[in-house]
Each structure stands twice: as C-alpha cells, then as structure tokens.
Protein backbone atom coordinates (compact mmCIF):
# COMPACT_ATOMS: atom_id res chain seq x y z
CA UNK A 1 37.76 -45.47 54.44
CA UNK A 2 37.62 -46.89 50.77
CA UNK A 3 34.24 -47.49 49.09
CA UNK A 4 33.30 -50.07 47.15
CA UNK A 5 33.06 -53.54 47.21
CA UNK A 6 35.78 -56.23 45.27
CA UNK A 7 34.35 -57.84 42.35
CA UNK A 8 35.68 -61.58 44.16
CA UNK A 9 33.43 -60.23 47.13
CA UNK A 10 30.55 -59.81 44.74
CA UNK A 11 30.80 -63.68 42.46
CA UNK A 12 31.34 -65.12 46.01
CA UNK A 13 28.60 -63.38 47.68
CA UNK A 14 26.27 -64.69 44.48
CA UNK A 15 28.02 -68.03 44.61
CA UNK A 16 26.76 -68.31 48.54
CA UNK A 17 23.04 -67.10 47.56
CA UNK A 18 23.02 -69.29 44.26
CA UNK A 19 23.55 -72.48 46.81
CA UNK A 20 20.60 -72.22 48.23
CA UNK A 21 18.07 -71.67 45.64
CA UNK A 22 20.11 -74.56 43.49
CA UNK A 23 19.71 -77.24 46.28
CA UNK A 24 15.98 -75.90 46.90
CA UNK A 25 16.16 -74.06 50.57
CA UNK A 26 13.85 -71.28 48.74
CA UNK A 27 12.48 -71.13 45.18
CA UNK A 28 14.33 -67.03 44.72
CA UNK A 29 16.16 -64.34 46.66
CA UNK A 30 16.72 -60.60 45.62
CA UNK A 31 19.31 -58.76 47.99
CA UNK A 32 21.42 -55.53 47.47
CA UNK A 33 24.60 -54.68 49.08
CA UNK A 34 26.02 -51.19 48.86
CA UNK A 35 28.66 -49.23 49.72
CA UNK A 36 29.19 -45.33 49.00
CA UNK A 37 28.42 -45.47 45.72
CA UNK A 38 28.52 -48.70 44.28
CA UNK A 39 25.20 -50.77 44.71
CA UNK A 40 25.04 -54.28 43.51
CA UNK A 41 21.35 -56.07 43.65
CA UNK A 42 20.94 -59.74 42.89
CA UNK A 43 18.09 -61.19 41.69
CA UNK A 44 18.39 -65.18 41.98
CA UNK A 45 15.97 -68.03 40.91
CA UNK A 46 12.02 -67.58 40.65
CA UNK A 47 9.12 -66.08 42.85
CA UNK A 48 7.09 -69.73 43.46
CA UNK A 49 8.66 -73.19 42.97
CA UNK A 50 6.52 -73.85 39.80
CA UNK A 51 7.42 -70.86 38.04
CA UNK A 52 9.30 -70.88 34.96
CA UNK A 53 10.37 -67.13 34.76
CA UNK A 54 13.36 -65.79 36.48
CA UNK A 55 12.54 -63.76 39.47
CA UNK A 56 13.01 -59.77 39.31
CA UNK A 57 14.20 -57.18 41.69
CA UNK A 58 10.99 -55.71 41.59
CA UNK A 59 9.61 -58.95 43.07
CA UNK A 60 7.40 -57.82 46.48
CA UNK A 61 7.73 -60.00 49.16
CA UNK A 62 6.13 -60.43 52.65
CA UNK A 63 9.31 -58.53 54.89
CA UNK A 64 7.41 -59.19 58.29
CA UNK A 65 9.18 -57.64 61.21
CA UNK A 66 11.09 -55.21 58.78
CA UNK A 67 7.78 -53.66 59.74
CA UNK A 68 8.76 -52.23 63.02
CA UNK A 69 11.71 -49.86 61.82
CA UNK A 70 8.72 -48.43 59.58
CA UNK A 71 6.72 -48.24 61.84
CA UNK A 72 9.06 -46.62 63.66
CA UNK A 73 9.61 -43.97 61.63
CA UNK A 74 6.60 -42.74 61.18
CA UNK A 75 5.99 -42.63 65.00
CA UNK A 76 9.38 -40.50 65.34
CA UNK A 77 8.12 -38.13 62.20
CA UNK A 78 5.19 -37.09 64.77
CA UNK A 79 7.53 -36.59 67.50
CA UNK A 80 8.93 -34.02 65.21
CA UNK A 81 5.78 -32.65 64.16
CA UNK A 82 5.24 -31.87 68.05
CA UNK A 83 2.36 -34.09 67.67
CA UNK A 84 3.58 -36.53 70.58
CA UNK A 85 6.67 -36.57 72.41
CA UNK A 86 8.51 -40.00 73.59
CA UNK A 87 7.45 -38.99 77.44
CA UNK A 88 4.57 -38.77 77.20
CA UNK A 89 1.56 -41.17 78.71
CA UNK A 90 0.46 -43.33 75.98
CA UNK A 91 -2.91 -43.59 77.90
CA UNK A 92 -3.56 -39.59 75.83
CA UNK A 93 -4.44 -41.48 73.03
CA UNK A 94 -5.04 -45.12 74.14
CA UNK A 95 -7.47 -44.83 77.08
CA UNK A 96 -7.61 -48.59 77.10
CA UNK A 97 -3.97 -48.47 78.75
CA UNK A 98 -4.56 -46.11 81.21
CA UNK A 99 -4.90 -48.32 83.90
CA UNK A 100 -3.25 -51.27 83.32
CA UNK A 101 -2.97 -54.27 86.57
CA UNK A 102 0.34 -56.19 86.11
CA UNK A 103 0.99 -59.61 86.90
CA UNK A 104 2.33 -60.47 90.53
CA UNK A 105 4.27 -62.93 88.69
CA UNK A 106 4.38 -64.90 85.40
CA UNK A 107 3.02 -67.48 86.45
CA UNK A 108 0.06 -65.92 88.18
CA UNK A 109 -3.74 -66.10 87.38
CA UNK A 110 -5.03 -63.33 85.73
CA UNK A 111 -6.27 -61.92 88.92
CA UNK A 112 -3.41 -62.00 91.25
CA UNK A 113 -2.08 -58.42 90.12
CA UNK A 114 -0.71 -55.31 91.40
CA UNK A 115 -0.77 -51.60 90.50
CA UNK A 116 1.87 -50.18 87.82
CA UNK A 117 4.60 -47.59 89.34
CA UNK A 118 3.84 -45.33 86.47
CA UNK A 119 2.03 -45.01 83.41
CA UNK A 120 3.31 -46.41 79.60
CA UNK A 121 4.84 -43.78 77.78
CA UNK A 122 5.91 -43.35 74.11
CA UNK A 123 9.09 -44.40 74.44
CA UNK A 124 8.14 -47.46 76.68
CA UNK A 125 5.97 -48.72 73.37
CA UNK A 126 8.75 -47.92 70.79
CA UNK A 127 11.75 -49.63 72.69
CA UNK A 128 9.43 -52.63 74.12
CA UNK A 129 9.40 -51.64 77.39
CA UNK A 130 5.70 -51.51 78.08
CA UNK A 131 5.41 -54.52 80.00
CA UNK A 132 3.68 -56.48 77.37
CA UNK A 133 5.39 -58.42 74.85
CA UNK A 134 7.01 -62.57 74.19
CA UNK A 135 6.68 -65.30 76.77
CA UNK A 136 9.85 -67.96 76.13
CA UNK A 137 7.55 -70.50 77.13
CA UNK A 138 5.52 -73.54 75.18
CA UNK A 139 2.32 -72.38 74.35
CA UNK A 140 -0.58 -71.97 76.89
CA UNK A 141 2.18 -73.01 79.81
CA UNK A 142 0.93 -69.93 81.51
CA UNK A 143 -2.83 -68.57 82.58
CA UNK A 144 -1.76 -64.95 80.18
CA UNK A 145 -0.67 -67.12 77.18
CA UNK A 146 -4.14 -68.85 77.41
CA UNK A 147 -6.19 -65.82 77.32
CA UNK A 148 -3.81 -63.67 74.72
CA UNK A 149 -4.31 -66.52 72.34
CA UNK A 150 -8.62 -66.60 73.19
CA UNK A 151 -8.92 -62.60 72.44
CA UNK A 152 -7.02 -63.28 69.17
CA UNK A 153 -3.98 -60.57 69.60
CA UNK A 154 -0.98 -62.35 67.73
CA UNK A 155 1.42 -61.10 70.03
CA UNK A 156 2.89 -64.32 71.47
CA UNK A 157 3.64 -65.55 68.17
CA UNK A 158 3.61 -64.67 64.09
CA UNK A 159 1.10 -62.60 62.91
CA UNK A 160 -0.39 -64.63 60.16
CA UNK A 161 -3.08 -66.14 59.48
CA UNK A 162 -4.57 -62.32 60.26
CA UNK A 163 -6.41 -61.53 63.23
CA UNK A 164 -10.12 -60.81 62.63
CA UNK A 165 -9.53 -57.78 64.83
CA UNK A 166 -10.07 -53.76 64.13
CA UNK A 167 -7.30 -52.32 65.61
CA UNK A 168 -9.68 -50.50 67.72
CA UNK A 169 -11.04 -53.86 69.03
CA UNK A 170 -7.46 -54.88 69.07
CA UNK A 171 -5.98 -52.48 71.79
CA UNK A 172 -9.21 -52.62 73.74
CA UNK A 173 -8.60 -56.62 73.79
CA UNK A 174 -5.00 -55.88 74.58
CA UNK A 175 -6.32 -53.44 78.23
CA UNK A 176 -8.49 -56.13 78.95
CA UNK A 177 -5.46 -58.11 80.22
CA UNK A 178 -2.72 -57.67 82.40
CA UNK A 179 0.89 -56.48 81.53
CA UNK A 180 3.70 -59.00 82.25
CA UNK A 181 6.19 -56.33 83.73
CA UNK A 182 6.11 -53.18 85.16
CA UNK A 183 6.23 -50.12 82.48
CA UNK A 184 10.15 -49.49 81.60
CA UNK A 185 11.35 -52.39 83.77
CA UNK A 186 11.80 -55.22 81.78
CA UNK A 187 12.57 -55.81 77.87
CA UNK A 188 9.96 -57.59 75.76
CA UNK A 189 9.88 -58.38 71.98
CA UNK A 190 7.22 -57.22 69.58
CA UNK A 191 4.06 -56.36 71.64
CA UNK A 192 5.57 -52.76 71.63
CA UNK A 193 5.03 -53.00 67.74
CA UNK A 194 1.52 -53.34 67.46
CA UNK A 195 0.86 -51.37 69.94
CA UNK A 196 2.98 -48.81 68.05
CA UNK A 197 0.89 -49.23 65.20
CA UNK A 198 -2.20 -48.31 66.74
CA UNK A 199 -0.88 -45.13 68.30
CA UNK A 200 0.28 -43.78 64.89
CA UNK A 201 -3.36 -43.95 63.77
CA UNK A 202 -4.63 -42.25 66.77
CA UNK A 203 -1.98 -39.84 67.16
CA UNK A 204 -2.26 -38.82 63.35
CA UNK A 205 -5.68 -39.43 63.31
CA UNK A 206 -5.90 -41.40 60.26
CA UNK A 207 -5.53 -45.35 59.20
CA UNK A 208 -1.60 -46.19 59.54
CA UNK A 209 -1.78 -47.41 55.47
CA UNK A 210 -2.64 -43.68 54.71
CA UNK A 211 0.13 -42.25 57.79
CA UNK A 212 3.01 -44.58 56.17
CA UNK A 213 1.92 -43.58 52.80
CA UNK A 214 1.81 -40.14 53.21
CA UNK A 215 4.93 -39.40 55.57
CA UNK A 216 7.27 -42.11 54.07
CA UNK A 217 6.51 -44.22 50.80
CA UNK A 218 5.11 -41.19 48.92
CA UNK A 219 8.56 -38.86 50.11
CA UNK A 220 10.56 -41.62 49.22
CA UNK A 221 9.31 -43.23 46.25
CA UNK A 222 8.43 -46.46 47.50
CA UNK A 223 5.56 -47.54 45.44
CA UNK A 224 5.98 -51.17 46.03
CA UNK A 225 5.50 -51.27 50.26
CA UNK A 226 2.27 -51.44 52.21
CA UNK A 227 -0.19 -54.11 53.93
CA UNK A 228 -1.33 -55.85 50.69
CA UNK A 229 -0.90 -56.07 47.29
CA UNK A 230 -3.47 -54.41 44.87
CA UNK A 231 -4.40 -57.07 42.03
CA UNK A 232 -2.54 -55.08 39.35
CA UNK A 233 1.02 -55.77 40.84
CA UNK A 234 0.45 -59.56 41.87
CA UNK A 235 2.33 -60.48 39.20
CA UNK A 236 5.12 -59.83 41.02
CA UNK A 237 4.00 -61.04 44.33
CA UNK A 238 6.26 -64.18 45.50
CA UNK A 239 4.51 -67.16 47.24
CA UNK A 240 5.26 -67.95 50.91
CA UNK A 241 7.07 -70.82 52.00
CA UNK A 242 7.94 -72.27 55.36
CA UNK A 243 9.65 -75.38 56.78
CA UNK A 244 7.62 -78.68 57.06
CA UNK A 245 9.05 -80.60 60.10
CA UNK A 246 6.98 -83.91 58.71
CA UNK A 247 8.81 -83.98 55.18
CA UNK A 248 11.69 -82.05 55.80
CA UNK A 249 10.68 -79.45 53.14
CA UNK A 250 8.79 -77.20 52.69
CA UNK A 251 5.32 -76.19 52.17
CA UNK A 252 3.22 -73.40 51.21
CA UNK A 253 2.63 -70.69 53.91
CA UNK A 254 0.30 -67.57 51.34
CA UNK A 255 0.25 -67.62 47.47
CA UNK A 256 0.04 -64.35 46.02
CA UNK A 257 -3.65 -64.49 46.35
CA UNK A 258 -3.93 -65.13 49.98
CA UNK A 259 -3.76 -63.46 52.79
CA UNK A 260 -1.98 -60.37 51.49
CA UNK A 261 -4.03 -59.96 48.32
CA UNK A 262 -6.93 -57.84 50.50
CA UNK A 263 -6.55 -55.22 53.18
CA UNK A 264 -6.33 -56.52 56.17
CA UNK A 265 -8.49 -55.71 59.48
CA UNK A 266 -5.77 -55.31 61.32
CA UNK A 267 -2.49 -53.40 59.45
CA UNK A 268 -0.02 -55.02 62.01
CA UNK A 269 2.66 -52.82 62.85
CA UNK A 270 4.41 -55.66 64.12
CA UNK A 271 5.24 -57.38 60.30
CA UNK A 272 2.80 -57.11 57.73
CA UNK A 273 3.83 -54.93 55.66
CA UNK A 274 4.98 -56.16 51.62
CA UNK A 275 7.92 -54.47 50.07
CA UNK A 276 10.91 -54.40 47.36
CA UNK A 277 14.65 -54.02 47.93
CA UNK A 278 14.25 -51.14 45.30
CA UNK A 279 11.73 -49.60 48.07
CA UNK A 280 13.70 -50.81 51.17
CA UNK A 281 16.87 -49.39 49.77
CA UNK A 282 15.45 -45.79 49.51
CA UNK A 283 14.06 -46.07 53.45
CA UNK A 284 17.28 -47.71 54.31
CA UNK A 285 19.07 -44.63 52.13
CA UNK A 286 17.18 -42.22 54.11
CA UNK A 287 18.06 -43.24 57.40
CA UNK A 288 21.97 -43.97 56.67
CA UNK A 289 21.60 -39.64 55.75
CA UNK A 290 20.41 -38.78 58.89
CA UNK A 291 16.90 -38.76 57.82
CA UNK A 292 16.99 -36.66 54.28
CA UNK A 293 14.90 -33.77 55.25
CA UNK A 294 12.10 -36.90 55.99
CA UNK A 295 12.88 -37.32 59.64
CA UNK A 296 15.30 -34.75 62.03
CA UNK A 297 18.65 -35.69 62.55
CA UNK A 298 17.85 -35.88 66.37
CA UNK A 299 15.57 -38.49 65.87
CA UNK A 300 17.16 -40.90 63.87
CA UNK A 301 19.94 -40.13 66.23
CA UNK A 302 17.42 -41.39 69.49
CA UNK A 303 16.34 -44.39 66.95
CA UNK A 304 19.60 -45.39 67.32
CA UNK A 305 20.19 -45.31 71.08
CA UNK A 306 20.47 -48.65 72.91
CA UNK A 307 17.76 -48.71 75.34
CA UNK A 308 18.77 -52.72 76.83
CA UNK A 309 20.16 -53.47 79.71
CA UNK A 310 22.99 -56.17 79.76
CA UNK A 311 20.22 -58.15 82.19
CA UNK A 312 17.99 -57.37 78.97
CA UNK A 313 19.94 -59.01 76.36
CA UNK A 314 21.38 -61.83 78.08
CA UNK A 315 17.55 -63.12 78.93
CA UNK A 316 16.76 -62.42 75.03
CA UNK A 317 19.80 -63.26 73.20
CA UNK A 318 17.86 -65.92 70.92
CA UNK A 319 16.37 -62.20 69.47
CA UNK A 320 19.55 -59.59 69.37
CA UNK A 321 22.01 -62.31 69.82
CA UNK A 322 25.58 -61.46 71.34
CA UNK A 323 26.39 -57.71 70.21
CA UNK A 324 22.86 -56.10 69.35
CA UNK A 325 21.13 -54.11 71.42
CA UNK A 326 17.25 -52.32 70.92
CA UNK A 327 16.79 -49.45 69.90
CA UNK A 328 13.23 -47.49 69.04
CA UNK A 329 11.62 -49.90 66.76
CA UNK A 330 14.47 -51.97 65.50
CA UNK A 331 17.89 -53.17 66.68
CA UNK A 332 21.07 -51.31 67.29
CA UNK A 333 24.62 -51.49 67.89
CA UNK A 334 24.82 -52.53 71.52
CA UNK A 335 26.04 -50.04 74.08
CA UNK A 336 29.01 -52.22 75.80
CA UNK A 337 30.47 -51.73 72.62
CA UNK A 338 30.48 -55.60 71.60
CA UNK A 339 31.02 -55.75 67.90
CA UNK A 340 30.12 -58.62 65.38
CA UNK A 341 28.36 -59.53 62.05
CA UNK A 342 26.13 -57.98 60.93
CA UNK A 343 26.59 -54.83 62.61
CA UNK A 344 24.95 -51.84 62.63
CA UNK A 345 20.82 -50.75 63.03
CA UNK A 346 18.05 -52.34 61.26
CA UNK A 347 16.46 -56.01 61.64
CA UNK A 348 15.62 -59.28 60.15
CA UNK A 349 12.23 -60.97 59.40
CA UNK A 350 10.05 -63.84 60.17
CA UNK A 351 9.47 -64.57 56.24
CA UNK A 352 13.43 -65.01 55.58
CA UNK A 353 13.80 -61.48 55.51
CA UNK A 354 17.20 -58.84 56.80
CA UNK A 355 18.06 -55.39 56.23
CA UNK A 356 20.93 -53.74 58.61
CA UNK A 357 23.30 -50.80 58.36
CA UNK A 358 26.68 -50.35 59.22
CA UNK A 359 27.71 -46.96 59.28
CA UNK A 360 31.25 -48.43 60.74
CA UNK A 361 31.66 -49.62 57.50
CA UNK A 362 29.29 -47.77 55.41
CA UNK A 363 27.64 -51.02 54.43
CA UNK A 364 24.11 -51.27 53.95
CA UNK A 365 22.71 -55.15 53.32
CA UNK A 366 19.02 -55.89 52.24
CA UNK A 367 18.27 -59.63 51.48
CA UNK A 368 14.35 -61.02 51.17
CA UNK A 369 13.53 -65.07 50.41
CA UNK A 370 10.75 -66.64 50.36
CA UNK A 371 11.38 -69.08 53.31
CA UNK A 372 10.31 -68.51 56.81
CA UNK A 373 12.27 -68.85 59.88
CA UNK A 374 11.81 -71.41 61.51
CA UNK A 375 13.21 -69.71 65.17
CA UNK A 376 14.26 -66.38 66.07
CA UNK A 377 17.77 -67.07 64.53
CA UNK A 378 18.63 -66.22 61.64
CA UNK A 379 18.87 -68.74 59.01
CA UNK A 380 21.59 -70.13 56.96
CA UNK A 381 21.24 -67.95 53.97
CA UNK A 382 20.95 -65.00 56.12
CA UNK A 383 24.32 -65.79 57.78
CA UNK A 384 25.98 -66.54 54.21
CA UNK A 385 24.54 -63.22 53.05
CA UNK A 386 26.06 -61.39 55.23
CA UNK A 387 29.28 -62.70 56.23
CA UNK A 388 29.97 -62.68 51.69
CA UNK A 389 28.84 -59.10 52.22
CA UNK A 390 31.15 -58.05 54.71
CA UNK A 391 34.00 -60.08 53.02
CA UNK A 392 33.03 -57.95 50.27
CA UNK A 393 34.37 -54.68 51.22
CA UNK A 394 37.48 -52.92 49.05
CA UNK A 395 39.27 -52.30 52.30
C-alpha cells in the first residue's frame, strides 16, 4: 500500500472546507488528514464570527461525543491494570445499580417493572448495553422520558447547558429509575457513557479530570484536552454555534466564557471534554499503534470488536448509519463486513466534530467546526471532509 496523499487530493479537500466557512455554515474549521507519514492540518477562517484574526490549529474546541473513545480508554487502561475486568458486575463499584427494575415495556409507568436476568457488567456500560440509554421518541412521549428529564440526567438528549449534578448525585439519580432493556439485550446510545464516566472515578478512586490526565493527556502530550478551559488559554477557545430554525442561521450556543470556562459539576463522560487536533492526533496516533506502550495491544484490539447485532443497527442506523457497528466506547467497522465512507473506528460529535481511523487504508481524519449538528447525521461539511480525504489517497 502507498502512503501519502496527492497534492490535487489536498487543494480539493481545502477547496471543499473553504466553501463552507466562505458562504458562512461556520465562522472556522481546523482538520488533519494523515497517512504514514505525511500529515497535512488545515486551519480555515476564524474562531467566532466577529473575529478578525485567522483561526489556528491550536484553536480548542468543544469535541462532545469524541468524549466517549476517551473515556474509553481510560476505562480499558484499568482493565489492564487488573483494576476491573469487562465481566465484572458494575454494581462493585456502583451500588446504586445493583438492583435495577426494568421496564415491562416502553411505554409503561414507572412502576409496571420486572426483575433483570442478570446484573450490568463492565462491558454492558462500555458497549451500551446496560439497558439505559436514547428513546427515538418526541420528548416526554413516554412516563421514563418525563422523569429522566425532572432528575436532571442529560441522557435523552445533549449534555449542555450542564447538569447541576455531582456525579455521585448523578448515578444515584440514574438507580432511582428503571432501565429500558434488559442488561446485554438491547443496544442503546450514550447512557453507557456517563455511566462510564462515573465508574472510572470510582474504580480509580479519583475525579475522572485527574484519571484522564494522568493515564492519557500527560503520556501523550495533550495539554490542550479536558472539561474546561483554564483562563490563560481562552484565547484560543472558539465560540459555539448552532442552527437557528427561526432565521435560518445561526446563533450562539457558549462563548469562550461560558459554560466551559469553569469546572463543571458533572465531567460528562458522554461529551464534554475540549480539545485540539494537535492533541486528538497524538490519542488518535496512539491507538492506530496498538496502544504505544499506553494501553495493551489486547485491549485496543477488544475496543475494536463489534458488539451490535444486525437487529441493533438497523433500529439505530440514524447513529452508525449503514456499515458501522459499536464497539467499546466508540464506533467500529461493522462485523457483516459492510464497507463505506468513512471507515474505520472512532466517532463524530454533537458540536460539528469527527475523528475516525482507517487502518484499511491507513487514513486517519480529524475535523472540528464550530457548528452543531443539528441530528445525529453527520453534516455537510463532515461528509465533504471526508469523502476529499479519501479521494486524497496516492493509491
């Protein structure tokens, strides 16, 4: 296989990501596209609308559900460190799912509930099999929507504005309520995330800022990521956009003094971590090498495993779309083999947000805006990001 990528690939890939800042979809994007050796990073337009200076790749943006693969990580690093293992009963460490009721059905009151078959385990959590997780539903069309929204848990839905939650008082919220599936029976996005996040801290026994710092962004170098941004680097903090149905625009979402200038209450595993493509290309790096000495071969290897049925992804195609799968904490090349673009692990972001890598190829993407999604499908700049990248390729 060559390496490389064709200097066409690259002026058409910056002609596609130009468009969209020139006709105002986002105010700046920074992406990177590698392949062996040869890394190219764009850094395209500014970091807030009324800004006059061009926009640098050390810009730090919000990468919301780029979270999870983090996240991820750093649950798998205890798994090495014999501190948990993936069968194991989460309920060692989270009492408050030891005994979880589950729904008789969806649509059932919050009493009509029966007993789980078994308990949660690791691995139930990490691949979003825990029973708990999105309803495809408007909100508050069901009796659990109305009372996940009351306790304040953010798992139905975006995770900002913050909740005003510890995650102690969090997870105890969380076992105060019926699961919507049976443990391992059914795949659900995201609620597996923040749930995640909370066992790291009690499995580690330590605030997840200080686990991820310690285990991954200190090993790795990446200086830029965590769950705010200290006042010395706002600077270089972008402002938030999303879409604005009434105008057609857009409109401001969190200015880089908002809700990401403070530590928040509750570091959501799910997507609120802030990061660079400088920083996201050295986790990204470490995974595409079989975990670098940071994380065991084997583990990156069960990351990587697709844990959905083809039941699974057909009832949640609007998330992995037609040849994804799930893995642990991010999404994976899916196991019927079904190939398409991009390819590859990794995941994309609420806040206009992508990494994936395609070890078919040995193409590794990273793109961050400024503009949030306004469903779980990727957006047009997204798409043009990646189809330029893989067009790309010195073949």
């Amino acid at each position: 296989m060559a390496a490389g990528l064709t200097k066409s690939g690259i002026e058409a890939l910056h002609a596609a990501l130009a468009s969209h800042v020139e006709r105002g979809d986002m105010p700046g994007i920074v992406a990177l596209v590698a392949r062996g050796d040869d890394v190219h990073i764009e850094a395209i337009g500014h970091k807030d609308f009324g800004d006059t200076e061009p926009i640098g790749p050390d810009a730090i943006f919000r990468i919301a559900s780029i979270t999870k693969p983090i996240v991820g990580v750093a649950a798998m690093s205890l798994v090495d460190d014999g501190l948990m293992a993936l069968d194991d009963p989460v309920s060692r460490w989270l009492p408050e799912l030891a005994n979880p009721r589950v729904l008789r059905t969806l649509e059932s009151e919050l009493d009509d509930t029966v007993a789980p078959v078994r308990p949660i385990t690791v691995e139930d959590v990490l691949s979003f099999r825990l029973g708990w997780g999105s309803v495809m539903a408007p909100p508050d069309t069901y009796p659990i929507q109305k009372a996940e929204r009351e306790l304040d848990l953010h798992t139905f839905g975006p995770p900002w504005p913050p909740s005003d939650l510890t995650p102690d008082q969090w997870i105890a919220a969380l076992g105060s309520l019926p699961l919507l599936d049976q443990p391992g029976r059914g795949w659900r996005y995201a609620g597996g995330a923040q749930v995640a996040g909370v066992l790291v801290e009690r499995v580690a026994g330590a605030p997840i800022g200080d686990v991820l710092r310690e285990r991954i962004f200190e090993p790795l170098g990446m200086v830029d990521t965590g769950f705010y941004v200290p006042a010395e680097k706002l600077d270089r903090f972008t402002t938030q956009y999303e879409p604005d149905e009434a105008t057609d625009g857009l409109r401001v979402l969190d200015r880089p003094d908002g809700w990401w200038s403070v530590p928040p209450k509750m570091p959501d595993g799910n997507g609120w971590l802030v990061s660079t493509v400088g920083d996201l290309w050295a986790f990204a790096s470490m995974l595409a090498a079989d975990g670098d000495g940071l994380l065991s071969p084997e583990s990156v290897h069960l990351m990587r495993i697709d844990r959905m049925t083809a039941a699974d992804r057909a009832a949640n195609a609007v998330f992995v779309g037609d040849h994804s799968g799930w893995g642990l904490m991010m999404a994976v090349p899916a196991a019927d083999g079904s190939t398409g673009i991009p390819g590859g692990y990794g995941w994309e972001g609420g806040t206009g947000t992508s990494w994936r890598t395609d070890p078919a190829v040995g193409l590794t993407g990273i793109v961050l805006t400024q503009r949030a999604m306004s469903s779980p499908e990727p957006p047009p700049v997204v798409t043009d990001f990646w189809t330029t990248a893989y067009a790309a390729i010195d073949q």
